[in-house]
N, C-alpha and C. Protein backbone atom coordinates (compact mmCIF):
# COMPACT_ATOMS: atom_id res chain seq x y z
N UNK A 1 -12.75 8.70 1.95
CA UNK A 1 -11.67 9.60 1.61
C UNK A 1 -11.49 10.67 2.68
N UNK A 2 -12.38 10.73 3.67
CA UNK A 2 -12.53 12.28 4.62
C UNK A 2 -11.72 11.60 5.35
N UNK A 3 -11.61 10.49 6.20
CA UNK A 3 -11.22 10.07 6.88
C UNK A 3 -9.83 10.22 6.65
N UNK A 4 -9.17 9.55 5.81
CA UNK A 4 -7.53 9.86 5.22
C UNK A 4 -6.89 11.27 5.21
N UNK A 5 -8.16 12.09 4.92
CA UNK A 5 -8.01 13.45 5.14
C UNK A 5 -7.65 14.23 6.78
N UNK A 6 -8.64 13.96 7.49
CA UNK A 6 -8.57 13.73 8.31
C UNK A 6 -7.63 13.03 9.18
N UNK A 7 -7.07 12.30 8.98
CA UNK A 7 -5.78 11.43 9.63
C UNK A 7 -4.49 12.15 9.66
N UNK A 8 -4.49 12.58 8.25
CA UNK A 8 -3.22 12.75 7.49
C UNK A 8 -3.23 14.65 8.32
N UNK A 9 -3.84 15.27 8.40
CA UNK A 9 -3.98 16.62 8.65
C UNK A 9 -4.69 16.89 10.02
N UNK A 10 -4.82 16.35 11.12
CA UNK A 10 -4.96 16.25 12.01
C UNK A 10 -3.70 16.68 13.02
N UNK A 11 -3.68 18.00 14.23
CA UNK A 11 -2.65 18.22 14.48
C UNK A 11 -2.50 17.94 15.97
N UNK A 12 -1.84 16.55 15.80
CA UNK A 12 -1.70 15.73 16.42
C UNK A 12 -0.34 15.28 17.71
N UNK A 13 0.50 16.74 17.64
CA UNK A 13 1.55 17.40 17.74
C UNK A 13 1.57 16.85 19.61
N UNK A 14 2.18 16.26 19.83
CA UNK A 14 2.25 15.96 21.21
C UNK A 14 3.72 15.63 22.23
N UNK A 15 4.06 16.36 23.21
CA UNK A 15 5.37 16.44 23.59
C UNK A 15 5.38 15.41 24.64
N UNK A 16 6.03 14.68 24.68
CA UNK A 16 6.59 13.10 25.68
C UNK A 16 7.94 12.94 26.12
N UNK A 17 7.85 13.05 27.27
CA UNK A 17 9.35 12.37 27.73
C UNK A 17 9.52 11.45 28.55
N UNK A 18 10.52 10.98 27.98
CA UNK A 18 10.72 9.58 28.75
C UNK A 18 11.41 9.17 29.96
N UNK A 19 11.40 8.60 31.16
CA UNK A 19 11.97 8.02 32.43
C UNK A 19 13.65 7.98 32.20
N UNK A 20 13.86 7.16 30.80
CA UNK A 20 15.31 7.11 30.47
C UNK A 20 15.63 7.75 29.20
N UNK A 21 15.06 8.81 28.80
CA UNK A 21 15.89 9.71 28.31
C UNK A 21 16.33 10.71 29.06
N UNK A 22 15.70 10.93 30.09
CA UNK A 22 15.82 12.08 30.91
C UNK A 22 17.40 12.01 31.62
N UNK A 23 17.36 10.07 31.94
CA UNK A 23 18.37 9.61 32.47
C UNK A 23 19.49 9.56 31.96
N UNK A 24 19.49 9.72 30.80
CA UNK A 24 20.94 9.45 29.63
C UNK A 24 21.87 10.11 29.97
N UNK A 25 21.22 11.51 30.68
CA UNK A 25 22.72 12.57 30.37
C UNK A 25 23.16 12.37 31.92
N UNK A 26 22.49 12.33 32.70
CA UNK A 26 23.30 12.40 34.07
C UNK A 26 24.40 11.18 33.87
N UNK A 27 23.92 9.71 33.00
CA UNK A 27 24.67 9.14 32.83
C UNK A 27 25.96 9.41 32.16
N UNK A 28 26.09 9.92 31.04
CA UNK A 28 26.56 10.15 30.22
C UNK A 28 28.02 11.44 30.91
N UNK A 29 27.26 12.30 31.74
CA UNK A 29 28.01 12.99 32.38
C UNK A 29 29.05 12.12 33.09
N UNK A 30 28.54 11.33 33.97
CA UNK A 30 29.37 10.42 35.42
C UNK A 30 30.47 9.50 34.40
N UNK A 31 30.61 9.12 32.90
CA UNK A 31 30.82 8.53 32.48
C UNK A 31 31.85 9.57 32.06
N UNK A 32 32.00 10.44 31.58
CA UNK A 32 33.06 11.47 30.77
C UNK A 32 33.63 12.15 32.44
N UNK A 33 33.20 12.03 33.33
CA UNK A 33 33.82 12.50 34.99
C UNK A 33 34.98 11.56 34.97
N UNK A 34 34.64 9.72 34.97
CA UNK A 34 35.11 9.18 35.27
C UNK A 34 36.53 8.90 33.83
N UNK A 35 36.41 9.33 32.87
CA UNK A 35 37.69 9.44 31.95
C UNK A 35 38.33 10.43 32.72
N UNK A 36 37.27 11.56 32.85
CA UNK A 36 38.05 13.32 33.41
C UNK A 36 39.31 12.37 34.63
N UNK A 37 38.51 12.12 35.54
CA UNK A 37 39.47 11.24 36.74
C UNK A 37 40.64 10.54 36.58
N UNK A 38 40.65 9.45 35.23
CA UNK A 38 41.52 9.03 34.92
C UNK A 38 42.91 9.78 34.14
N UNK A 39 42.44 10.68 33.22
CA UNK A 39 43.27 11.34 32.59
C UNK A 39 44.20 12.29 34.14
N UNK A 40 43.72 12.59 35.19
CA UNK A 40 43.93 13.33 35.93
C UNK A 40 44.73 12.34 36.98
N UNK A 41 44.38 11.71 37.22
CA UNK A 41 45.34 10.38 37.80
C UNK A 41 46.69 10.04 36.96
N UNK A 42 46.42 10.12 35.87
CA UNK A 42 48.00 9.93 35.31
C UNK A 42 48.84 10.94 35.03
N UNK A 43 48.05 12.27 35.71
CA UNK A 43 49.00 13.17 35.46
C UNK A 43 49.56 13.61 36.80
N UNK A 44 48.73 13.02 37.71
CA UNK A 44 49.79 12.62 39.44
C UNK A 44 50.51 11.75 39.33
N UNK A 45 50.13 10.80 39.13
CA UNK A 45 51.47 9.56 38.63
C UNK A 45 52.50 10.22 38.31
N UNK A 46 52.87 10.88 37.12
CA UNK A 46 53.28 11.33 36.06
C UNK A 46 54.20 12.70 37.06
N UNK A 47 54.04 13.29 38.35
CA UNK A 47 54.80 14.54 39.09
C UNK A 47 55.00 13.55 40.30
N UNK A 48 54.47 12.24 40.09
CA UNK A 48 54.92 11.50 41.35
C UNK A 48 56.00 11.20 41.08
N UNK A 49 55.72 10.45 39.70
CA UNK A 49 57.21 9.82 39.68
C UNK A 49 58.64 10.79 39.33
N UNK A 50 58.01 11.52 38.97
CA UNK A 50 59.54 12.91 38.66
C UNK A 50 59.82 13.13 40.09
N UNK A 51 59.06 13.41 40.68
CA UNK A 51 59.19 14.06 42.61
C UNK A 51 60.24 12.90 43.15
N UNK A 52 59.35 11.54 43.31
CA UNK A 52 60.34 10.66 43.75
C UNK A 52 61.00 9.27 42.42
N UNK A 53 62.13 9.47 42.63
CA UNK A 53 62.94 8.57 41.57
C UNK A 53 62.98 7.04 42.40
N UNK A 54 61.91 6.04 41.47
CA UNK A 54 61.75 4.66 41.87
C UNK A 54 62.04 3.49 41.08
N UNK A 55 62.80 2.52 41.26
CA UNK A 55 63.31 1.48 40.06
C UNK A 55 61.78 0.55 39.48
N UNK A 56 61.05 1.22 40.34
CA UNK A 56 59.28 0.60 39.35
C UNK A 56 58.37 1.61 39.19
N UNK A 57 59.07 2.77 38.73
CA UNK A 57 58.69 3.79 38.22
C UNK A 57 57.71 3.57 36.72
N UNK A 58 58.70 2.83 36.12
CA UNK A 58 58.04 2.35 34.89
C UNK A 58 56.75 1.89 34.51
N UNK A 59 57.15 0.86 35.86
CA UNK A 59 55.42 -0.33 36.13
C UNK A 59 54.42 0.72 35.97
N UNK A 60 54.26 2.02 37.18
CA UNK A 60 53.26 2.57 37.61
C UNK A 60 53.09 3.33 36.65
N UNK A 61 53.95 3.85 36.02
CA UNK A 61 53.21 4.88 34.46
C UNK A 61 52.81 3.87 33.36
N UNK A 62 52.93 3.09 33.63
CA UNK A 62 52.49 2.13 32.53
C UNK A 62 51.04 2.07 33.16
N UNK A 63 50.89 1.08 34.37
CA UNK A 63 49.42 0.78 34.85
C UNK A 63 48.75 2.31 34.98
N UNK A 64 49.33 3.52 34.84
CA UNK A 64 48.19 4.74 35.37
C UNK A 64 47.72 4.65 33.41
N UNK A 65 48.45 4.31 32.41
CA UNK A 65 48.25 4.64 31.18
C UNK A 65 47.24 3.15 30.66
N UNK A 66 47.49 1.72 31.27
CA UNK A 66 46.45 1.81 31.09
C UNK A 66 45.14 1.74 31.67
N UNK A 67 45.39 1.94 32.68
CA UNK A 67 43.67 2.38 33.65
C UNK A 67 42.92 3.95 32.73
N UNK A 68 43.88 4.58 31.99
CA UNK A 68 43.32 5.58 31.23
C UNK A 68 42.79 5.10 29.82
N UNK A 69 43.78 4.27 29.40
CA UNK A 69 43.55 3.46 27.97
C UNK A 69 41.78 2.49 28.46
N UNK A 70 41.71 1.98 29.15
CA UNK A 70 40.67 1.35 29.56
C UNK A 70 39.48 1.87 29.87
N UNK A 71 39.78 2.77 30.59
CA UNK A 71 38.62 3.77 31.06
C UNK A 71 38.13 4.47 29.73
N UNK A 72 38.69 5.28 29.08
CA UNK A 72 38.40 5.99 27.24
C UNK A 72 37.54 4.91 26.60
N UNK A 73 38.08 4.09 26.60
CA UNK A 73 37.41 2.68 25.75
C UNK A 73 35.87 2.11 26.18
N UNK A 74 35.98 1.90 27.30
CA UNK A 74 34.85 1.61 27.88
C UNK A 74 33.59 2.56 28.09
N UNK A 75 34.30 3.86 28.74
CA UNK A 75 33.77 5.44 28.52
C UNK A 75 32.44 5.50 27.36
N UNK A 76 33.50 5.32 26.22
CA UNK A 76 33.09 5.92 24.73
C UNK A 76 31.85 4.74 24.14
N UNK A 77 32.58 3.14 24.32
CA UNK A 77 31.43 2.32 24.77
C UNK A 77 29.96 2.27 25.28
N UNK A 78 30.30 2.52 26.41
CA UNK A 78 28.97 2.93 27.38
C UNK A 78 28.40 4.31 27.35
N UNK A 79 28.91 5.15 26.53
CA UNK A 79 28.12 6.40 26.04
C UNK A 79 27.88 6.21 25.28
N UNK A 80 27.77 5.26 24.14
CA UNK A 80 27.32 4.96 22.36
C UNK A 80 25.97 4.14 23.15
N UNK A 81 26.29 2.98 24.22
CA UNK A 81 25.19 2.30 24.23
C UNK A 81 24.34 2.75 25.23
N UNK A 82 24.38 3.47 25.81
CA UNK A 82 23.29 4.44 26.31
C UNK A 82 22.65 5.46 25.45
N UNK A 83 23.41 5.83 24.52
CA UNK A 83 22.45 7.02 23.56
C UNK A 83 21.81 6.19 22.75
N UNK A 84 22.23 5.08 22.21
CA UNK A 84 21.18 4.05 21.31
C UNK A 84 20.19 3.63 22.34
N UNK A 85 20.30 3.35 23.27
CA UNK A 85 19.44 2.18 24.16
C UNK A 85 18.47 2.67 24.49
């Protein structure tokens, strides 16, 4: 019975860190940079195309929206599976 006692109340309190937790956030940062980038790219697009008037104006706010749509998605992705992993 001492022993259980002993086990159970033993202060055993010990601080550890890990190689890739340490790593998560620098990741996690470069990952919310690279949405930051995108959202910021379509908002040059977006004074490009007002500045100059182009008959494939359309195309390019479309492709800057979704290189942003893509990037968010993947972003939010790869920051869920890095904080689980």
């Amino acid at each position: 019975m001492e022993s259980i006692y002993e086990q159970l109340f033993t202060n055993s309190l010990t601080l550890s860190l890990n190689l890739g937790d340490i790593l998560k956030i620098p990741l996690v940062v470069i990952l919310l940079a690279n949405i930051f980038y995108s959202f910021m790219l379509v908002l040059k697009i977006k004074v490009l195309i007002d500045t100059i008037g182009t008959r494939s104006s359309g195309k390019i706010k479309k492709i800057g929206y979704l290189n942003l749509g893509i990037s968010i998605v993947i972003g939010i992705l790869a920051t869920f599976i890095i904080l689980l992993g």
